[in-house]
C-alpha atoms as a PDB file:
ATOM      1  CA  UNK A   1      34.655-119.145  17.562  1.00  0.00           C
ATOM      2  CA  UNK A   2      37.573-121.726  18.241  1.00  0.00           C
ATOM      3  CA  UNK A   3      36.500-124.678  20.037  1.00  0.00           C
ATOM      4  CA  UNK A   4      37.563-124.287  23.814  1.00  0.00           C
ATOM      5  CA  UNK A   5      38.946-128.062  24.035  1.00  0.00           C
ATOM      6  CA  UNK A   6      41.901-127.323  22.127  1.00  0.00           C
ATOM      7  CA  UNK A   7      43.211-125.078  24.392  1.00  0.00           C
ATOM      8  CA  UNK A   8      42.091-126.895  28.372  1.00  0.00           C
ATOM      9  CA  UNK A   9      44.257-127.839  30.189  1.00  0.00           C
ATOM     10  CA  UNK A  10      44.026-131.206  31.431  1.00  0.00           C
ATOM     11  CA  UNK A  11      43.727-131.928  35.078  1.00  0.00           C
ATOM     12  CA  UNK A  12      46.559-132.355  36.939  1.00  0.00           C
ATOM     13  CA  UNK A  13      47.231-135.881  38.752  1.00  0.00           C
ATOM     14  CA  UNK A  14      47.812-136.644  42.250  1.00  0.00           C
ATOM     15  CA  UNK A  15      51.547-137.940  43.062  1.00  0.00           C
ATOM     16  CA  UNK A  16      53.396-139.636  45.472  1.00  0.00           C
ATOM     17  CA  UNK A  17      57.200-137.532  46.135  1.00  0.00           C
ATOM     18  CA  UNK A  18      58.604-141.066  44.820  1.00  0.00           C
ATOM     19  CA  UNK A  19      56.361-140.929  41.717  1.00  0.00           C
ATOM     20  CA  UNK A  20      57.438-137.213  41.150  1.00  0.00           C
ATOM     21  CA  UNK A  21      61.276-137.763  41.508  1.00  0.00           C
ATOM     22  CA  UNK A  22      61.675-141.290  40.253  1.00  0.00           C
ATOM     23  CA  UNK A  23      62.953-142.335  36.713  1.00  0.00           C
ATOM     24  CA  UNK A  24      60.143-141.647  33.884  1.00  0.00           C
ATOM     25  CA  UNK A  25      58.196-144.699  32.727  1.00  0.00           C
ATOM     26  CA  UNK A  26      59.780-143.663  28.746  1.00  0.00           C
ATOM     27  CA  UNK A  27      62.067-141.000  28.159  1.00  0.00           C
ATOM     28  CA  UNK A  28      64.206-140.028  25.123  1.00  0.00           C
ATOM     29  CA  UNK A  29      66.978-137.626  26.521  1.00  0.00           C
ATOM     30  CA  UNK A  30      69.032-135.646  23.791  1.00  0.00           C
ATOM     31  CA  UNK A  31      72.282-133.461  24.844  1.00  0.00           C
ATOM     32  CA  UNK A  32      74.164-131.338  22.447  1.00  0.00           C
ATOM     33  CA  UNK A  33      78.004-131.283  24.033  1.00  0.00           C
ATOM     34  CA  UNK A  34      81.767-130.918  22.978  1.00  0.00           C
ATOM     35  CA  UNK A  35      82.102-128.581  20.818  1.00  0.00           C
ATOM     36  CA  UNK A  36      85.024-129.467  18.437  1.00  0.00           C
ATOM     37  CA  UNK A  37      86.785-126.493  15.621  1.00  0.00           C
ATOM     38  CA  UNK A  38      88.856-127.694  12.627  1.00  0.00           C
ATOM     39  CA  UNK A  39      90.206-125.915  10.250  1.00  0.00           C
ATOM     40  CA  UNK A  40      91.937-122.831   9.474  1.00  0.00           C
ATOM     41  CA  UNK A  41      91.086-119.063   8.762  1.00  0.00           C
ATOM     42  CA  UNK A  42      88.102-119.090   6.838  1.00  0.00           C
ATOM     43  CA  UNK A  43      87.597-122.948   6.283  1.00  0.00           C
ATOM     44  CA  UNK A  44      86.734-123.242  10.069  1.00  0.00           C
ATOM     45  CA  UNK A  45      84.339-125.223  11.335  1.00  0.00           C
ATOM     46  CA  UNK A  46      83.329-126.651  14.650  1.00  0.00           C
ATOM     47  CA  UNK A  47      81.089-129.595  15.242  1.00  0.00           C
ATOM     48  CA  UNK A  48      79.418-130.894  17.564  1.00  0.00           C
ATOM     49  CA  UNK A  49      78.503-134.222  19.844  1.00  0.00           C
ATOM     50  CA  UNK A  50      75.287-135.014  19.909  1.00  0.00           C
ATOM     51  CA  UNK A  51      74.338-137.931  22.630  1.00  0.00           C
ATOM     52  CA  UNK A  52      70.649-139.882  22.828  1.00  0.00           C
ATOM     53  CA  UNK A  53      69.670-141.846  25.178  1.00  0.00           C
ATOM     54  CA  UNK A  54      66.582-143.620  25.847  1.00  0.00           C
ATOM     55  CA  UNK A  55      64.531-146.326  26.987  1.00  0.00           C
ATOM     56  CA  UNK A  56      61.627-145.904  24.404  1.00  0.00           C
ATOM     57  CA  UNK A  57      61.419-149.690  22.977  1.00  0.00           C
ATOM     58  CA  UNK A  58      61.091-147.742  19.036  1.00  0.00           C
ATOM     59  CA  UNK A  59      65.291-147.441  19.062  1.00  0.00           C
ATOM     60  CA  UNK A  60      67.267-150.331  18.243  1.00  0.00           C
ATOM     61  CA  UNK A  61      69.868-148.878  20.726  1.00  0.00           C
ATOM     62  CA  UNK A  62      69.177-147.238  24.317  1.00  0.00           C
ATOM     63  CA  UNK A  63      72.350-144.915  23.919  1.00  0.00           C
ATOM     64  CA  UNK A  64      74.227-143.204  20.918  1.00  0.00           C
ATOM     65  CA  UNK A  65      76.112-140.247  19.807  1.00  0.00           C
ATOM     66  CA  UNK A  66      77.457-138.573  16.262  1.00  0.00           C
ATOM     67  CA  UNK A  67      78.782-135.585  15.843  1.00  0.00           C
ATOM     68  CA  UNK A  68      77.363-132.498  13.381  1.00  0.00           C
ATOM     69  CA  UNK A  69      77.720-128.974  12.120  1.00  0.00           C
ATOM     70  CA  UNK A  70      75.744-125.903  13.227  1.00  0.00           C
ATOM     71  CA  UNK A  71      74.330-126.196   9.905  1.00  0.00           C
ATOM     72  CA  UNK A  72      72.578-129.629  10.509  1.00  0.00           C
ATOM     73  CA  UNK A  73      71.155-127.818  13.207  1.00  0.00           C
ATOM     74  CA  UNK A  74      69.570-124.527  10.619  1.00  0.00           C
ATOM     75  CA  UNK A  75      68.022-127.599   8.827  1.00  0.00           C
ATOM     76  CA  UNK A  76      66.893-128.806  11.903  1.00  0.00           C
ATOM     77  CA  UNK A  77      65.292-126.064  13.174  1.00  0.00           C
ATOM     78  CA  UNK A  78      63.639-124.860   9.762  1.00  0.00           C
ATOM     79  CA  UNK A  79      62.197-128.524   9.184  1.00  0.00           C
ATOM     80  CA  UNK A  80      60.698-128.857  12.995  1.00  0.00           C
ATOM     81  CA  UNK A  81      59.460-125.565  12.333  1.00  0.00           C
ATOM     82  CA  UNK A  82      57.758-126.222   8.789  1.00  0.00           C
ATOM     83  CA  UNK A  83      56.214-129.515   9.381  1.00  0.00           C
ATOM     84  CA  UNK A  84      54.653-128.778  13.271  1.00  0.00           C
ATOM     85  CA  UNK A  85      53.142-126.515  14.919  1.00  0.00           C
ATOM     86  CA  UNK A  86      56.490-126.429  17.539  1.00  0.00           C
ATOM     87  CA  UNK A  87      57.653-122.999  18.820  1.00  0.00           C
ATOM     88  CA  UNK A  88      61.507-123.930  18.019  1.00  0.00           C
ATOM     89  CA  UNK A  89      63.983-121.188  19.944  1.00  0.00           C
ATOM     90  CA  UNK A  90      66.840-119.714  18.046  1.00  0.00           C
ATOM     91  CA  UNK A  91      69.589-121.329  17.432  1.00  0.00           C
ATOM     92  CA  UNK A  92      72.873-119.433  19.449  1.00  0.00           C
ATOM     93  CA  UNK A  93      75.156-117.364  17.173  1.00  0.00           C
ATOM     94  CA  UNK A  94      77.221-119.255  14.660  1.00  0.00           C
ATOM     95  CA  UNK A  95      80.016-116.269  14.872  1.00  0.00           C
ATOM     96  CA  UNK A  96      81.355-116.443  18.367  1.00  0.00           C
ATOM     97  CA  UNK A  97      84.137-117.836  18.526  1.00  0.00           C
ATOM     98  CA  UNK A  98      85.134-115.497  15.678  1.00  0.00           C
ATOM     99  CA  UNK A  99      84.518-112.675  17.891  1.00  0.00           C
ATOM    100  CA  UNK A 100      87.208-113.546  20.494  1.00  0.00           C
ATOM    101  CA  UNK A 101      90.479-111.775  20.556  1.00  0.00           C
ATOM    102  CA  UNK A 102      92.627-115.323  20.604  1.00  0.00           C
ATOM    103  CA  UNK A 103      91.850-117.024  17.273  1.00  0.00           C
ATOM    104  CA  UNK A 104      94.564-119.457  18.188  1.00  0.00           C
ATOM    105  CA  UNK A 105      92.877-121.178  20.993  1.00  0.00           C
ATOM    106  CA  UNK A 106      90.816-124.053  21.740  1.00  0.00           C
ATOM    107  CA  UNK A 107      87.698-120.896  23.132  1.00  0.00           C
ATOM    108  CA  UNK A 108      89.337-121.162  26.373  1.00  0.00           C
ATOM    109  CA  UNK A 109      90.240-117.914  27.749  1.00  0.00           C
END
């Protein structure tokens, strides 16, 4: 049988409200934001912004951003989930915007 100590849970530890709310001691935040599409007809492709910020003393910079396709984020997703044992959720459709009636706009509607 599997050892129970891989799965406890450890013990939960008392806080103060300012310990719970205040900034983390490290943290590595990572947004994925403005979506951008180029191209026309069936040489489309939209890319996006992807901003980190952090105060983990391992970067070189605290904040940065570049900007990559969905498919970056397949390669991702199928490399996180080959090398770890990380539950990765799915990445969101890759054909929306190709599914809207105006092909012409920016996906404002």
């Amino acid at each position: 049988m599997a050892d129970d100590r891989i799965t406890q849970r450890l013990a939960p530890k008392d806080q103060t409200l300012q310990e719970a709310y205040d900034l983390p001691a490290n943290f590595l935040e990572i947004d994925v934001v403005n979506p951008e599409t180029h191209g026309i007809g069936n040489k489309r492709y939209t890319d996006y912004e992807v901003r980190l910020k952090t105060n983990l003393p391992i970067f070189r910079v605290q904040e940065c951003s570049v900007r990559r396709r969905y498919s970056d984020f397949e390669w991702l997703r199928a490399e996180l989930e080959k090398e770890s044992k990380i539950i990765v959720p799915p990445l969101p459709g890759k054909a929306l915007k190709r599914l809207l009636p105006f092909r012409g706009d920016d996906g404002i509607f």
